[in-house]
PDB file of N, CA and C in Angstrom:
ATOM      1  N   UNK A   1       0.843  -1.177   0.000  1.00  0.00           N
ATOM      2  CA  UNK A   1       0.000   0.000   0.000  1.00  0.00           C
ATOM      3  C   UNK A   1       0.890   1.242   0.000  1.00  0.00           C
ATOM      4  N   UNK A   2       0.753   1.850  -1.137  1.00  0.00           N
ATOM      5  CA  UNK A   2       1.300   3.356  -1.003  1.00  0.00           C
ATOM      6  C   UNK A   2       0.796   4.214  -0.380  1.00  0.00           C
ATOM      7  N   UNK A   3       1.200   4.876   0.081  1.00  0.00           N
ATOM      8  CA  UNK A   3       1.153   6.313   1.031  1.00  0.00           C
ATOM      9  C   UNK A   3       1.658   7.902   0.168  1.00  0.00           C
ATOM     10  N   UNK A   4       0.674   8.648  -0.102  1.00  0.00           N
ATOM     11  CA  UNK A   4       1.425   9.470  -0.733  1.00  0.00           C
ATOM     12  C   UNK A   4       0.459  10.713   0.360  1.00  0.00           C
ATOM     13  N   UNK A   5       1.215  11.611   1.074  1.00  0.00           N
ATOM     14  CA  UNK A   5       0.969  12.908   1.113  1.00  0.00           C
ATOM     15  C   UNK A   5       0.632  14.101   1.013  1.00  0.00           C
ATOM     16  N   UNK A   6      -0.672  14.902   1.693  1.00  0.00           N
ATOM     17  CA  UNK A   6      -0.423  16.125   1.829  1.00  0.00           C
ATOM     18  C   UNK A   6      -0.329  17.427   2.564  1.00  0.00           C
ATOM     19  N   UNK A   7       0.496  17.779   2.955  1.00  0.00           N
ATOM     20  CA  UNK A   7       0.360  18.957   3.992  1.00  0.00           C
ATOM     21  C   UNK A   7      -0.494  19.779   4.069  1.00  0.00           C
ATOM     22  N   UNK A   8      -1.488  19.857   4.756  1.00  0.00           N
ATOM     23  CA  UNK A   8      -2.330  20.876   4.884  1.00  0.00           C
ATOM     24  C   UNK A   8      -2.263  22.151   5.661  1.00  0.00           C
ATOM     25  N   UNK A   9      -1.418  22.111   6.866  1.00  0.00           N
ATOM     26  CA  UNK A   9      -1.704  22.807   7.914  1.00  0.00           C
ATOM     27  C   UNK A   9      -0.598  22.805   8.430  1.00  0.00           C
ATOM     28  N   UNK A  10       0.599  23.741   9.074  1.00  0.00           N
ATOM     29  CA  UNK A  10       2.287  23.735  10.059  1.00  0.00           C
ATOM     30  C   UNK A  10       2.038  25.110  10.527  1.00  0.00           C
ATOM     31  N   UNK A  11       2.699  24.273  11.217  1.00  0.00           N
ATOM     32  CA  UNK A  11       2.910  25.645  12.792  1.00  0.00           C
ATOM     33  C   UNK A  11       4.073  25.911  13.384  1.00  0.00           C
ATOM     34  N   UNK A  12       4.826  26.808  14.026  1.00  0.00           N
ATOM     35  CA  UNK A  12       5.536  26.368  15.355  1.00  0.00           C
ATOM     36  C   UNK A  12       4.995  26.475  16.571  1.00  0.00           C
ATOM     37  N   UNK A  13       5.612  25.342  17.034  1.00  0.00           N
ATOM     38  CA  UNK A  13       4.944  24.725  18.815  1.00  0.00           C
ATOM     39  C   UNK A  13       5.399  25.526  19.616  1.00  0.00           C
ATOM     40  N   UNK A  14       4.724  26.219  20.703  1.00  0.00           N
ATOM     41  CA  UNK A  14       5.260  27.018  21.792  1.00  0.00           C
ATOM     42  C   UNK A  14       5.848  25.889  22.729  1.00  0.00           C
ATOM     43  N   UNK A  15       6.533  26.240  23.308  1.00  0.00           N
ATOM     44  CA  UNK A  15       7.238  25.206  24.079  1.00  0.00           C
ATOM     45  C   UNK A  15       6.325  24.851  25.442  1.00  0.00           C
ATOM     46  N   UNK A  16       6.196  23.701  25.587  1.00  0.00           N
ATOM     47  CA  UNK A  16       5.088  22.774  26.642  1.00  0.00           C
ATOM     48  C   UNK A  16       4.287  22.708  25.914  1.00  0.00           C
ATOM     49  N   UNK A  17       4.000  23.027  24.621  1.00  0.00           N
ATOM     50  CA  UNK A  17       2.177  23.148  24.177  1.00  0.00           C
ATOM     51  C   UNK A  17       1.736  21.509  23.989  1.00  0.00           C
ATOM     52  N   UNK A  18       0.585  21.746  25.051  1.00  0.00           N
ATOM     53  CA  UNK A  18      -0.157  20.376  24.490  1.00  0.00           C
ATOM     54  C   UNK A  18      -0.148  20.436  22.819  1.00  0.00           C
ATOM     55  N   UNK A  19      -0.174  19.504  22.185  1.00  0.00           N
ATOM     56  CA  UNK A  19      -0.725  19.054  20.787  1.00  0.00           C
ATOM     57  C   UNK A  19      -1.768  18.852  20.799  1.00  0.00           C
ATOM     58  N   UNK A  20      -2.658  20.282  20.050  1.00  0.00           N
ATOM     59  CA  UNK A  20      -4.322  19.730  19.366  1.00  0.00           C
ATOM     60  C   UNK A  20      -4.490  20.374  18.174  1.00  0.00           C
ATOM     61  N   UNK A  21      -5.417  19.670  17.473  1.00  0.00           N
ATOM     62  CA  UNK A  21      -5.187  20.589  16.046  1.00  0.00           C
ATOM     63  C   UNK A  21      -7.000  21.801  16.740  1.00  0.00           C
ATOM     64  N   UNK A  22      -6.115  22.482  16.040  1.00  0.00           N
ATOM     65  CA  UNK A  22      -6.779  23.775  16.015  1.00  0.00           C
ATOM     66  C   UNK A  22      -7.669  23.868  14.596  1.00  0.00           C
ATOM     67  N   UNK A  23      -9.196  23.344  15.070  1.00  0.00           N
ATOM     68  CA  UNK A  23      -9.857  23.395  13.896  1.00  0.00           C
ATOM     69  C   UNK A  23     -10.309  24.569  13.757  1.00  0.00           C
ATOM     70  N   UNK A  24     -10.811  25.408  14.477  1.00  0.00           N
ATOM     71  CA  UNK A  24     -11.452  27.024  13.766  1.00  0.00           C
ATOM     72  C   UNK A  24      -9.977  27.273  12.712  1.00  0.00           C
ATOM     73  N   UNK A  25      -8.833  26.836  13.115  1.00  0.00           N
ATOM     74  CA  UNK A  25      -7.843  27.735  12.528  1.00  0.00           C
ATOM     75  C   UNK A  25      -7.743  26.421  10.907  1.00  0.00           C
ATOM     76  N   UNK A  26      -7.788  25.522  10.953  1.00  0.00           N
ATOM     77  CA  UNK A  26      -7.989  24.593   9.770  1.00  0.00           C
ATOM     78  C   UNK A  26      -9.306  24.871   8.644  1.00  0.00           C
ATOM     79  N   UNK A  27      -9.675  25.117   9.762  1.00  0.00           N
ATOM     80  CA  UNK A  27     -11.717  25.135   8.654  1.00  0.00           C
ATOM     81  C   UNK A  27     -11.035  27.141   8.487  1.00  0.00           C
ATOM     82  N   UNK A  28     -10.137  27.739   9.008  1.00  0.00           N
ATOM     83  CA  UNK A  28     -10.142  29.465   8.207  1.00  0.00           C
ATOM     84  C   UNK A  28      -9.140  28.888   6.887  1.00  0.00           C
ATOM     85  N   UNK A  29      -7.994  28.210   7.097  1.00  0.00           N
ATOM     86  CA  UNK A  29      -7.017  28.018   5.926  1.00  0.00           C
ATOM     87  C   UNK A  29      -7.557  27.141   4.993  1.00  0.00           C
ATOM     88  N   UNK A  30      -8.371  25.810   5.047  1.00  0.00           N
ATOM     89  CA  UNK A  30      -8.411  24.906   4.316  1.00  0.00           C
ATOM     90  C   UNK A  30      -9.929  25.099   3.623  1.00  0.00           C
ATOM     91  N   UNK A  31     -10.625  25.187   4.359  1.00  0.00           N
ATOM     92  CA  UNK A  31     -12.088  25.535   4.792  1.00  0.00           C
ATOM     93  C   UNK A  31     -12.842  24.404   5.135  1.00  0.00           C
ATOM     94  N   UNK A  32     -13.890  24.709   5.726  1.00  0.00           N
ATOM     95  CA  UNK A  32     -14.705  23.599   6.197  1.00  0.00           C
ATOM     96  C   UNK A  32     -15.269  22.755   5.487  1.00  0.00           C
ATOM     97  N   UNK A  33     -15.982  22.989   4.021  1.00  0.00           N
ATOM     98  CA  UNK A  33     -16.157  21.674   2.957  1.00  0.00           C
ATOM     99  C   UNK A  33     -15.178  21.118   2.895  1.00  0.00           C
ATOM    100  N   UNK A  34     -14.038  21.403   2.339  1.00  0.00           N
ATOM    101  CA  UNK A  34     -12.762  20.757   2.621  1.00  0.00           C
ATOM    102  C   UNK A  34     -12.219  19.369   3.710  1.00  0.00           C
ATOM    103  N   UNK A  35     -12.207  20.471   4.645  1.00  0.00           N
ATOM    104  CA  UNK A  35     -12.094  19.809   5.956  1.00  0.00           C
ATOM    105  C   UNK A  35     -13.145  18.569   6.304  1.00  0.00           C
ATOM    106  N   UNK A  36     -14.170  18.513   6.206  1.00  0.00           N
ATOM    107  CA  UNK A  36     -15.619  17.793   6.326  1.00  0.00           C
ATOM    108  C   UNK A  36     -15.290  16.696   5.391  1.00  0.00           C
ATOM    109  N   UNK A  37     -14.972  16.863   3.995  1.00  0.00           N
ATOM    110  CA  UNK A  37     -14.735  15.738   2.879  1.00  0.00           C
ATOM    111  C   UNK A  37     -13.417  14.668   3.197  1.00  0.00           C
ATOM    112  N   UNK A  38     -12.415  15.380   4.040  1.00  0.00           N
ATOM    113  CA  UNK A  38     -11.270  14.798   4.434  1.00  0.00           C
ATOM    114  C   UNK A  38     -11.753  13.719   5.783  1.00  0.00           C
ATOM    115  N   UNK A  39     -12.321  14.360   6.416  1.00  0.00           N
ATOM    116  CA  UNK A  39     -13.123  13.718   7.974  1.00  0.00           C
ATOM    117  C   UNK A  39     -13.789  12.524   7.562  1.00  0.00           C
ATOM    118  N   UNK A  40     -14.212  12.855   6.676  1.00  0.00           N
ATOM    119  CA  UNK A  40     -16.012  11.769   5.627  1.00  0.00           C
ATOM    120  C   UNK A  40     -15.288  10.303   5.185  1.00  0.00           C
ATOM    121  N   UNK A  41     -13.650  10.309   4.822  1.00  0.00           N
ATOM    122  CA  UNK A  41     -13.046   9.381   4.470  1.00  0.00           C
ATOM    123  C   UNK A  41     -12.582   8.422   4.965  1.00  0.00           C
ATOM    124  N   UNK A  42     -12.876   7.259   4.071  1.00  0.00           N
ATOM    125  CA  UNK A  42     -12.996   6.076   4.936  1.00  0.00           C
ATOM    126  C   UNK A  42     -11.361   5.909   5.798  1.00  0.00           C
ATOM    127  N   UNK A  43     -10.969   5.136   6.510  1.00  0.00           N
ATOM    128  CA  UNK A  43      -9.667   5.428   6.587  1.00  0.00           C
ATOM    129  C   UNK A  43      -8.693   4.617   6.222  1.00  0.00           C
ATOM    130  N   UNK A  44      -9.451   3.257   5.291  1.00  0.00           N
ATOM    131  CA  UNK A  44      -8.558   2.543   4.391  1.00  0.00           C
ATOM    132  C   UNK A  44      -8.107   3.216   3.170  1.00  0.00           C
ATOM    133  N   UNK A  45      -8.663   4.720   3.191  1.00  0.00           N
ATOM    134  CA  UNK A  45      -8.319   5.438   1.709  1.00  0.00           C
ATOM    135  C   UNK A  45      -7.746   7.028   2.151  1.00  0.00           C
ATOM    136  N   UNK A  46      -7.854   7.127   3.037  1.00  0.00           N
ATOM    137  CA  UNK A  46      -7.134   8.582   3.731  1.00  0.00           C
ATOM    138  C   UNK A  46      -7.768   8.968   5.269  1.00  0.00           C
ATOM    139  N   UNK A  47      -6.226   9.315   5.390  1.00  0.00           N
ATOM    140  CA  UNK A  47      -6.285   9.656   7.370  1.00  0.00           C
ATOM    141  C   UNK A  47      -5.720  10.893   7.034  1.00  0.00           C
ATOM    142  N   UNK A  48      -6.370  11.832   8.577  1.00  0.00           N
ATOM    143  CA  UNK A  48      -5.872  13.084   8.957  1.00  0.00           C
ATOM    144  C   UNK A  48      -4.814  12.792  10.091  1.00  0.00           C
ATOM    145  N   UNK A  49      -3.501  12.863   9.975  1.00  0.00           N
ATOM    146  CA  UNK A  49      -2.243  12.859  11.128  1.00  0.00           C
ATOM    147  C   UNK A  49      -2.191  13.986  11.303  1.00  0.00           C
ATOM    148  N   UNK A  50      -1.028  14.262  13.037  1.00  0.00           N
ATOM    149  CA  UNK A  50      -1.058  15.148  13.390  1.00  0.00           C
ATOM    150  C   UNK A  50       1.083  14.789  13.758  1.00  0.00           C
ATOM    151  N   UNK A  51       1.244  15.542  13.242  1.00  0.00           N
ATOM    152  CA  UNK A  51       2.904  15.289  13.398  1.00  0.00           C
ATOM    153  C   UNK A  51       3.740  16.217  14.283  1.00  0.00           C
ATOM    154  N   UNK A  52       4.318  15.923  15.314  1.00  0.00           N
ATOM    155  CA  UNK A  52       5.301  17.023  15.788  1.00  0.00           C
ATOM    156  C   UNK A  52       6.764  16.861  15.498  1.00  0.00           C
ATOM    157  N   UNK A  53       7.366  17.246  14.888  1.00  0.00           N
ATOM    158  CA  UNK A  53       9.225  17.137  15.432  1.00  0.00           C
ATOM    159  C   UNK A  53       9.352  18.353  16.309  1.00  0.00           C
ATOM    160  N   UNK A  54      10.657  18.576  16.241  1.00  0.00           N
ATOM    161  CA  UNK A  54      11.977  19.711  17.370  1.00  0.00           C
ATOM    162  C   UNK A  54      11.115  20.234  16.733  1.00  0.00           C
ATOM    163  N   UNK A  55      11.278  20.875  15.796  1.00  0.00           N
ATOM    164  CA  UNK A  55      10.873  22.380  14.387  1.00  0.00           C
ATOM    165  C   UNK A  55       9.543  22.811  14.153  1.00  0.00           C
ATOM    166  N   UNK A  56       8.322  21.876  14.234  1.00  0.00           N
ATOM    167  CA  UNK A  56       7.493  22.569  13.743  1.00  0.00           C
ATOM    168  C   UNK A  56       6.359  21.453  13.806  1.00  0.00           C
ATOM    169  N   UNK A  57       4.856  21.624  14.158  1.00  0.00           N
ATOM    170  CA  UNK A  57       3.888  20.787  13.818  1.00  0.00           C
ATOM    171  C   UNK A  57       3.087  20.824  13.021  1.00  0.00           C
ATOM    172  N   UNK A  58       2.722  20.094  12.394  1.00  0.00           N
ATOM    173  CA  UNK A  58       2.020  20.165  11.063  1.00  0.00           C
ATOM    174  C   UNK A  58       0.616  18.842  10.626  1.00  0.00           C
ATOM    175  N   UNK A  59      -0.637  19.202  10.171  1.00  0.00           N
ATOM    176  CA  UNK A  59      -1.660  18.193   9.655  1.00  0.00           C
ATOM    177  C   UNK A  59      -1.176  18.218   8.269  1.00  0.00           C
ATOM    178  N   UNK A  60      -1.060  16.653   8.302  1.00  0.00           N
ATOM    179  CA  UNK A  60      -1.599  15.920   6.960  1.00  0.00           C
ATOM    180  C   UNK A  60      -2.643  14.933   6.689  1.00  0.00           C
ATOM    181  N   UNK A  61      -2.485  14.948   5.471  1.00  0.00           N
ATOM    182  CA  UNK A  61      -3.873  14.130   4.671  1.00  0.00           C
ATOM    183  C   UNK A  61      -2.764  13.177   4.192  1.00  0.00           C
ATOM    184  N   UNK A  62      -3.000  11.724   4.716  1.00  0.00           N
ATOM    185  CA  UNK A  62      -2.333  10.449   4.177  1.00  0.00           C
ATOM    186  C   UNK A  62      -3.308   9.868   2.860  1.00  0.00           C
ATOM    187  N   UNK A  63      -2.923   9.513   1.880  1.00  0.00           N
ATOM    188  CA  UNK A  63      -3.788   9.087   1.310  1.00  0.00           C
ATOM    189  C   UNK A  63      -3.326   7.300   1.170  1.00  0.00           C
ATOM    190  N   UNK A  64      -4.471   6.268   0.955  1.00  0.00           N
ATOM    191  CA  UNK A  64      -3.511   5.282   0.498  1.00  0.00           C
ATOM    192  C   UNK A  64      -4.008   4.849  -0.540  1.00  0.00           C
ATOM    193  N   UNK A  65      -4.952   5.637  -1.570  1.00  0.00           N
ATOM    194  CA  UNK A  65      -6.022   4.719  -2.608  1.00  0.00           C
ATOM    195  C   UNK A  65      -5.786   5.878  -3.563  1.00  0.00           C
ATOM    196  N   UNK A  66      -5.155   5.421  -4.601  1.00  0.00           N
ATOM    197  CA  UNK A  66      -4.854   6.464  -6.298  1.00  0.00           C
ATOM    198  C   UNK A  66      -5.860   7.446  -6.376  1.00  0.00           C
ATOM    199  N   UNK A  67      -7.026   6.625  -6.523  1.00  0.00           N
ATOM    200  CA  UNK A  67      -8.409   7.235  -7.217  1.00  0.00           C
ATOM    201  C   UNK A  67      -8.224   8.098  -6.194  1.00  0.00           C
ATOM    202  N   UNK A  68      -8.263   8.093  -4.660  1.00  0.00           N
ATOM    203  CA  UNK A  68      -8.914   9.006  -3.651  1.00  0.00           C
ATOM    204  C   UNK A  68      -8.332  10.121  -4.075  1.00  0.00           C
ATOM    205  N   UNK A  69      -6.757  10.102  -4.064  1.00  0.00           N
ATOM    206  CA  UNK A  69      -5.767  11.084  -4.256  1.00  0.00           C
ATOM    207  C   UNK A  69      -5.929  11.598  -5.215  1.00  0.00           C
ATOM    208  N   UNK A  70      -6.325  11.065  -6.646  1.00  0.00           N
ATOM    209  CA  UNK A  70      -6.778  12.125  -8.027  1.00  0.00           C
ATOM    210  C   UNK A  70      -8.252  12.760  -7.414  1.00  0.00           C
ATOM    211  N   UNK A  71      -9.306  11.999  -6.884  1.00  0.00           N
ATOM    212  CA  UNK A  71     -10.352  12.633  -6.608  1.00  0.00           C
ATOM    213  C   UNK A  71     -10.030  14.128  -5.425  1.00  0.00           C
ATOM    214  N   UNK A  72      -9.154  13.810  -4.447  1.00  0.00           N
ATOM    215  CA  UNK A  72      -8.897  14.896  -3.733  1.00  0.00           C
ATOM    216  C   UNK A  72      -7.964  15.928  -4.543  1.00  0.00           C
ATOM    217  N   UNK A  73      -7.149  15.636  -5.712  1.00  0.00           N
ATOM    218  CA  UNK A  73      -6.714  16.541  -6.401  1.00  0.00           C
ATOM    219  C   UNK A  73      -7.718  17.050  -7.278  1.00  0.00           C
ATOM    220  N   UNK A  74      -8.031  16.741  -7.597  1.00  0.00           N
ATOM    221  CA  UNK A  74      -9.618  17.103  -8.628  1.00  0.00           C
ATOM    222  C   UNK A  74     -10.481  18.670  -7.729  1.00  0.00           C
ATOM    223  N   UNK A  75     -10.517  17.858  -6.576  1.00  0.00           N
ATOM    224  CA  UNK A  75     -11.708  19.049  -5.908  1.00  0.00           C
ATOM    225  C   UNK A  75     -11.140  20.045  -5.304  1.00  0.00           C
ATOM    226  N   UNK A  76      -9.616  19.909  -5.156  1.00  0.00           N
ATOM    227  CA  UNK A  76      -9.337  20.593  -4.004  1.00  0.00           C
ATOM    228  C   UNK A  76      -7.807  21.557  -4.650  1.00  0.00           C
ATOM    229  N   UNK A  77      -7.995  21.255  -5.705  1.00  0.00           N
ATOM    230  CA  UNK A  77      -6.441  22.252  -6.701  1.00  0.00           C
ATOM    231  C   UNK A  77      -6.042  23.243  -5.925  1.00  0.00           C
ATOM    232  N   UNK A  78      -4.685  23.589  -5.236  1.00  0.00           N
ATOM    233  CA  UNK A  78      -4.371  24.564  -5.522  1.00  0.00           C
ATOM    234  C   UNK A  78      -3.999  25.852  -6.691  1.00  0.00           C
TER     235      UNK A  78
END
């Protein structure tokens, strides 16, 4: 199963900060149809992660199903 990637969302972490994703601030950058269609997915075909290193935290959209990934490129072009 391939895994292909996309960054949606990075930050830098204040130091101690709990890790939560900050959805008012996801549904202002990505927007909420968006956001909602990503949620809606099954999760044998795409997950929302939440990643921290030293540097910086960041949401992605994992995808693991071709079609999903052309269909989420399809609707969602930058």
């Amino acid at each position: 199963m391939k895994t292909k990637r996309v960054e949606l969302l990075k930050w830098l972490p204040e130091e101690g900060e709990y890790i939560a994703i900050d959805w008012p601030k996801v549904h202002k950058t990505i927007g909420l149809e968006h956001t909602n269609w990503l949620i809606k997915q099954s999760g044998e075909v795409c997950q929302l992660v939440l990643e921290r290193t030293d540097m910086h935290c960041r949401l992605v959209a994992e995808f693991y199903c071709d079609h999903t990934l052309t269909h989420y490129h399809l609707m969602w072009a930058k």
